[in-house]
PDB file of N, CA and C in Angstrom:
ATOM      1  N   UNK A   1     -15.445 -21.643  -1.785  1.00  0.00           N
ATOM      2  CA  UNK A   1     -15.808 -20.836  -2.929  1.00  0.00           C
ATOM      3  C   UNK A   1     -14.660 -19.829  -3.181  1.00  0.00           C
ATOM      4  N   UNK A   2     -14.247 -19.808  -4.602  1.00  0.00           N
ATOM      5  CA  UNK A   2     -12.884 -18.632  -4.998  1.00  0.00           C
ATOM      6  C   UNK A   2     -13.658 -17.515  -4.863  1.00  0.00           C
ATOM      7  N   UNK A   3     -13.205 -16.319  -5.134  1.00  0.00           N
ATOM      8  CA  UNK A   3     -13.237 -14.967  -5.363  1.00  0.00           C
ATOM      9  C   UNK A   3     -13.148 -14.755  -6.557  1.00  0.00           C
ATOM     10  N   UNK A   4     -13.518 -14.305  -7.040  1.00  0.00           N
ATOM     11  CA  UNK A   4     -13.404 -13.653  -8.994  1.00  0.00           C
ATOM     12  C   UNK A   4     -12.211 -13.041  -8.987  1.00  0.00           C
ATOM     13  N   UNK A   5     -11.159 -13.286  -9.687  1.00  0.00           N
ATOM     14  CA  UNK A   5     -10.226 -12.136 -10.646  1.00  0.00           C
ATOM     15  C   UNK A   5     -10.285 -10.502 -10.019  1.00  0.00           C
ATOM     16  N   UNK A   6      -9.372 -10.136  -9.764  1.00  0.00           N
ATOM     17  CA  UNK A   6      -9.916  -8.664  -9.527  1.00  0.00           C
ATOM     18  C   UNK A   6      -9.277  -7.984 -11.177  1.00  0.00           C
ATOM     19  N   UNK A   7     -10.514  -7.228 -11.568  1.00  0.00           N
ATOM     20  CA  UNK A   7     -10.000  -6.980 -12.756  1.00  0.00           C
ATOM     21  C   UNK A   7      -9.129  -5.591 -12.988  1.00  0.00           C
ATOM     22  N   UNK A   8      -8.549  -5.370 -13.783  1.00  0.00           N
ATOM     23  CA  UNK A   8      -7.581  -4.869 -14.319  1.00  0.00           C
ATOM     24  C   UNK A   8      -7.623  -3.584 -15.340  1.00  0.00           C
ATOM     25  N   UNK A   9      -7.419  -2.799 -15.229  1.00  0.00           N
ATOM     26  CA  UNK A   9      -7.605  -1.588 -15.951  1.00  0.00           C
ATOM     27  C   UNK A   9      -7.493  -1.733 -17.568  1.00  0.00           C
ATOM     28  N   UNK A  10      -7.827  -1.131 -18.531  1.00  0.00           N
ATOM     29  CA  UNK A  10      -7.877  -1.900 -19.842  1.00  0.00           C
ATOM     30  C   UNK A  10      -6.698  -0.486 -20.602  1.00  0.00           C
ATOM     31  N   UNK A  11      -7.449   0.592 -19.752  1.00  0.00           N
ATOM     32  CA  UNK A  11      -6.125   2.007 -20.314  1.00  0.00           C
ATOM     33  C   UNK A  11      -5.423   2.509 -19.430  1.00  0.00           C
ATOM     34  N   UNK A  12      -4.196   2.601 -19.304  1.00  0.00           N
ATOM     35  CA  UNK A  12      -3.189   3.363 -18.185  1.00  0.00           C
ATOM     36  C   UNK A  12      -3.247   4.754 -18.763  1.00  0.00           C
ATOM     37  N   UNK A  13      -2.713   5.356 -17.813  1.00  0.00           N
ATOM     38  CA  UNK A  13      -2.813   6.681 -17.446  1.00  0.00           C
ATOM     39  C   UNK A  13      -2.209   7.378 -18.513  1.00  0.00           C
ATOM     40  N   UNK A  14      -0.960   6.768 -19.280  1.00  0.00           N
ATOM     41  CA  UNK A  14      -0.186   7.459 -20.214  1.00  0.00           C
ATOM     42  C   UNK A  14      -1.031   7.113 -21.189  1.00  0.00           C
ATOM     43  N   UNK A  15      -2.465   6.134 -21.834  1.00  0.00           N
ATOM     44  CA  UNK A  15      -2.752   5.938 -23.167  1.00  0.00           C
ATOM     45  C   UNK A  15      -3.577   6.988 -22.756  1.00  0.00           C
ATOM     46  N   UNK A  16      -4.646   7.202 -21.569  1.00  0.00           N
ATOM     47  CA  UNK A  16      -5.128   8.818 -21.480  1.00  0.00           C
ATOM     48  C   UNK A  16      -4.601   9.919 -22.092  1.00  0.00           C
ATOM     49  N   UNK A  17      -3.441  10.021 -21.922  1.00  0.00           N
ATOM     50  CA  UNK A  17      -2.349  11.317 -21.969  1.00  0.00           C
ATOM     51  C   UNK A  17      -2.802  11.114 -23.376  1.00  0.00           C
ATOM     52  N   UNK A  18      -2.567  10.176 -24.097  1.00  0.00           N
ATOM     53  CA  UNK A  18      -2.091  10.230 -25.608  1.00  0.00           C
ATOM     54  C   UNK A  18      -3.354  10.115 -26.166  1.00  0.00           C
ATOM     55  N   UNK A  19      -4.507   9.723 -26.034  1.00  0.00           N
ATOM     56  CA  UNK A  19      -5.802  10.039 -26.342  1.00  0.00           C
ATOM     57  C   UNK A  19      -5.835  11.106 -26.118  1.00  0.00           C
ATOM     58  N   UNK A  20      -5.711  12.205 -24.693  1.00  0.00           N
ATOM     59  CA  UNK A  20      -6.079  13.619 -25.124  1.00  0.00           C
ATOM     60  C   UNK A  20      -5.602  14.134 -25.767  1.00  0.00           C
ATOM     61  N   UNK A  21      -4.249  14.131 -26.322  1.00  0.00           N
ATOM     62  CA  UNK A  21      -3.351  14.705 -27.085  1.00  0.00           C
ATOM     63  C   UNK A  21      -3.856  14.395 -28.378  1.00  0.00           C
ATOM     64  N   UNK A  22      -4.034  13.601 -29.162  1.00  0.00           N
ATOM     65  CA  UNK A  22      -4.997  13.066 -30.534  1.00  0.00           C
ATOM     66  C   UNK A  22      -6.554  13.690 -30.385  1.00  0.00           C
ATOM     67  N   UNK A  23      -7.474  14.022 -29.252  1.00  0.00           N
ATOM     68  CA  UNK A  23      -8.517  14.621 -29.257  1.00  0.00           C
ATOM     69  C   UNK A  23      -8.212  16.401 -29.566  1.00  0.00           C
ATOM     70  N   UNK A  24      -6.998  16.392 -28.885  1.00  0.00           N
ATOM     71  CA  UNK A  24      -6.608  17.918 -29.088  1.00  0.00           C
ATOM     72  C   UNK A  24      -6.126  18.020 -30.605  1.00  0.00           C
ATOM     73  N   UNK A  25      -5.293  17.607 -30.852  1.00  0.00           N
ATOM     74  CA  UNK A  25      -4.551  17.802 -32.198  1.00  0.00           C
ATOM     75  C   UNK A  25      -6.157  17.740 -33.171  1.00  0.00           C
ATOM     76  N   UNK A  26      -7.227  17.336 -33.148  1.00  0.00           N
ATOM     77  CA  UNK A  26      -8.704  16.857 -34.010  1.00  0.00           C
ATOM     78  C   UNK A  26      -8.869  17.734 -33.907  1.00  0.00           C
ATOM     79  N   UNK A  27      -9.525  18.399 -32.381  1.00  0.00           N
ATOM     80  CA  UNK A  27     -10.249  20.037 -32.179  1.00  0.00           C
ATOM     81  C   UNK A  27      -9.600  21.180 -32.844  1.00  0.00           C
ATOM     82  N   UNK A  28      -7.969  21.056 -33.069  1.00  0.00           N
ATOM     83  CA  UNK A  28      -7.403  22.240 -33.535  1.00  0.00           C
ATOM     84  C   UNK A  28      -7.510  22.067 -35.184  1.00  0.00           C
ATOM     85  N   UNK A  29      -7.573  21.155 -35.833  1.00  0.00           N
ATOM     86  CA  UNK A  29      -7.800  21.404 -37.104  1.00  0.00           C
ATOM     87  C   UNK A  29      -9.026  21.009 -37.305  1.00  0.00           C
ATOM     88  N   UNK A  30     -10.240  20.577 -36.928  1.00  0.00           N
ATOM     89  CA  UNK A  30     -11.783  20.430 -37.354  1.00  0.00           C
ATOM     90  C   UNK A  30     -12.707  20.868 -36.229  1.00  0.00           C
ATOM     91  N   UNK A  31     -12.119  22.822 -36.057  1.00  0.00           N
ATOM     92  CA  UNK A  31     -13.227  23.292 -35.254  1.00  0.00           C
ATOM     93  C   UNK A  31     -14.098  23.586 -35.968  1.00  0.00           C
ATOM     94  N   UNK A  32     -14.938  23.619 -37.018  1.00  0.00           N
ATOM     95  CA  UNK A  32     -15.692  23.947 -37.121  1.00  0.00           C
ATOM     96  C   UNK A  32     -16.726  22.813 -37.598  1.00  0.00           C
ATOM     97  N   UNK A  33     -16.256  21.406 -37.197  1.00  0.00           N
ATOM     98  CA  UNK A  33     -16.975  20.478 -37.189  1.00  0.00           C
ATOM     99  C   UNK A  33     -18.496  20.413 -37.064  1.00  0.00           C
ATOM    100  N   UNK A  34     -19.560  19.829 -37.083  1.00  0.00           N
ATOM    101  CA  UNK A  34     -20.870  19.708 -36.418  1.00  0.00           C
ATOM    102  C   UNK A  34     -20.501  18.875 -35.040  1.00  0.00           C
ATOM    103  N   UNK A  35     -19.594  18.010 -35.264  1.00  0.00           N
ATOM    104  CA  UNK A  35     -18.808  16.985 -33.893  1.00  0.00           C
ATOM    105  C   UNK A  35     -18.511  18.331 -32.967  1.00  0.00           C
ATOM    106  N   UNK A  36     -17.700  18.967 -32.967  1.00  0.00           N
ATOM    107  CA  UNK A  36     -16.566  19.367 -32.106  1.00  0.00           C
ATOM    108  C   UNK A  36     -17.430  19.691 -31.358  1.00  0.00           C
ATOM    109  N   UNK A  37     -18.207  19.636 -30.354  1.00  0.00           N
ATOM    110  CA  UNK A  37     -18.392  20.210 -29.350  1.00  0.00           C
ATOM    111  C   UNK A  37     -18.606  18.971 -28.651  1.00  0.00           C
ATOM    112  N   UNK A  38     -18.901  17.362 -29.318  1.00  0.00           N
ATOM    113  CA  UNK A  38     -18.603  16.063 -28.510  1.00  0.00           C
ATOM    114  C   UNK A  38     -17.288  15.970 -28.231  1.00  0.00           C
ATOM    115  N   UNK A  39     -16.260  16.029 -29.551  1.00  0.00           N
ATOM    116  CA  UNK A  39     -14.886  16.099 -28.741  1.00  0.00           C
ATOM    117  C   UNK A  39     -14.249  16.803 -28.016  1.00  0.00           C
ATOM    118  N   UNK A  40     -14.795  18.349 -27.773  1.00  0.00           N
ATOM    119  CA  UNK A  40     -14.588  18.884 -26.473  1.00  0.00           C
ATOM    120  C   UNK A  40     -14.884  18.384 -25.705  1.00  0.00           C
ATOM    121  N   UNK A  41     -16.355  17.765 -24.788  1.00  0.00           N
ATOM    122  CA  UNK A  41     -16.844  16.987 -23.608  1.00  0.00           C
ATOM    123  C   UNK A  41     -15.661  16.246 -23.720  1.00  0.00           C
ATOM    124  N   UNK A  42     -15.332  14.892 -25.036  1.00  0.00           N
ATOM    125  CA  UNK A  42     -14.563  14.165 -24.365  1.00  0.00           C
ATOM    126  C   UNK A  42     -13.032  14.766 -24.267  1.00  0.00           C
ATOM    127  N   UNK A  43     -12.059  15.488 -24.921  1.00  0.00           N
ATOM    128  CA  UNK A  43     -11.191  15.957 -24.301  1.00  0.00           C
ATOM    129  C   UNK A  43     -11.425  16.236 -22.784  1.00  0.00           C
ATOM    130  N   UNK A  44     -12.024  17.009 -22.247  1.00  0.00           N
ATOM    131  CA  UNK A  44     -12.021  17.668 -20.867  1.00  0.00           C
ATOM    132  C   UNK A  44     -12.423  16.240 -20.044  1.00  0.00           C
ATOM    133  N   UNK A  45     -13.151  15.276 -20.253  1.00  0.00           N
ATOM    134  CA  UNK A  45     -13.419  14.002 -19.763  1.00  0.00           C
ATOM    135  C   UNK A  45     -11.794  13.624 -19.319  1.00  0.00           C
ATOM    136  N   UNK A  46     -11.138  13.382 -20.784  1.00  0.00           N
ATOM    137  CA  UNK A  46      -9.885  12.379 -20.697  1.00  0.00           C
ATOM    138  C   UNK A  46      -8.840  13.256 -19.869  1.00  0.00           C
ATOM    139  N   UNK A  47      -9.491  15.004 -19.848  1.00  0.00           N
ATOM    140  CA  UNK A  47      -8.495  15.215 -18.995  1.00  0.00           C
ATOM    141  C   UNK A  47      -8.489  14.902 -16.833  1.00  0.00           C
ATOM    142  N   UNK A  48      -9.906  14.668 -17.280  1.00  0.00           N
ATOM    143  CA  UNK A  48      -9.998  14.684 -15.265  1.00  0.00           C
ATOM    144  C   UNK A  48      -9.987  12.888 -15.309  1.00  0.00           C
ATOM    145  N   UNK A  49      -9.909  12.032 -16.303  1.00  0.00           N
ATOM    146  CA  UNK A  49      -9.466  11.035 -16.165  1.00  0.00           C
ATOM    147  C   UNK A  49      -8.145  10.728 -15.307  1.00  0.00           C
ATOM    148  N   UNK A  50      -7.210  11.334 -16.058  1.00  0.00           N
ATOM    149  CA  UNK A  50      -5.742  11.673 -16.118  1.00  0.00           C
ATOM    150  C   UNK A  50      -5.134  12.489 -14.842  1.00  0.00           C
ATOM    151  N   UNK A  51      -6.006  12.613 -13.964  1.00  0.00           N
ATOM    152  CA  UNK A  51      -6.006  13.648 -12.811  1.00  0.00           C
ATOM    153  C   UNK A  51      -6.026  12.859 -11.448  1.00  0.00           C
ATOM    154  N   UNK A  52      -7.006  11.865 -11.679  1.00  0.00           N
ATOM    155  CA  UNK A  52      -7.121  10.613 -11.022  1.00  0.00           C
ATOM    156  C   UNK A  52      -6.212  10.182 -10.225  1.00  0.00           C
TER     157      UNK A  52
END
């Protein structure tokens, strides 16, 4: 019997970087969104991603 594939990460560490950087650049011009307080959670998410 094989072993399955070990699978493979789908985002590296630098598309993190550049997702938080595009979540940041959003928060600074649409704070006063009804959103912005989801794209805060996920900024601070993508940042302890990135920490990893």
């Amino acid at each position: 019997m094989s072993e399955p594939a070990r699978s493979r990460a789908v985002l590296s560490t630098e598309d993190f970087k550049l997702l938080k950087e595009a979540v940041r650049f959003y928060l600074q011009n649409n704070e006063d969104s009804p959103d912005s307080s989801k794209y805060s959670n996920l900024y601070h998410r993508l940042g302890s991603a990135t920490r990893r």
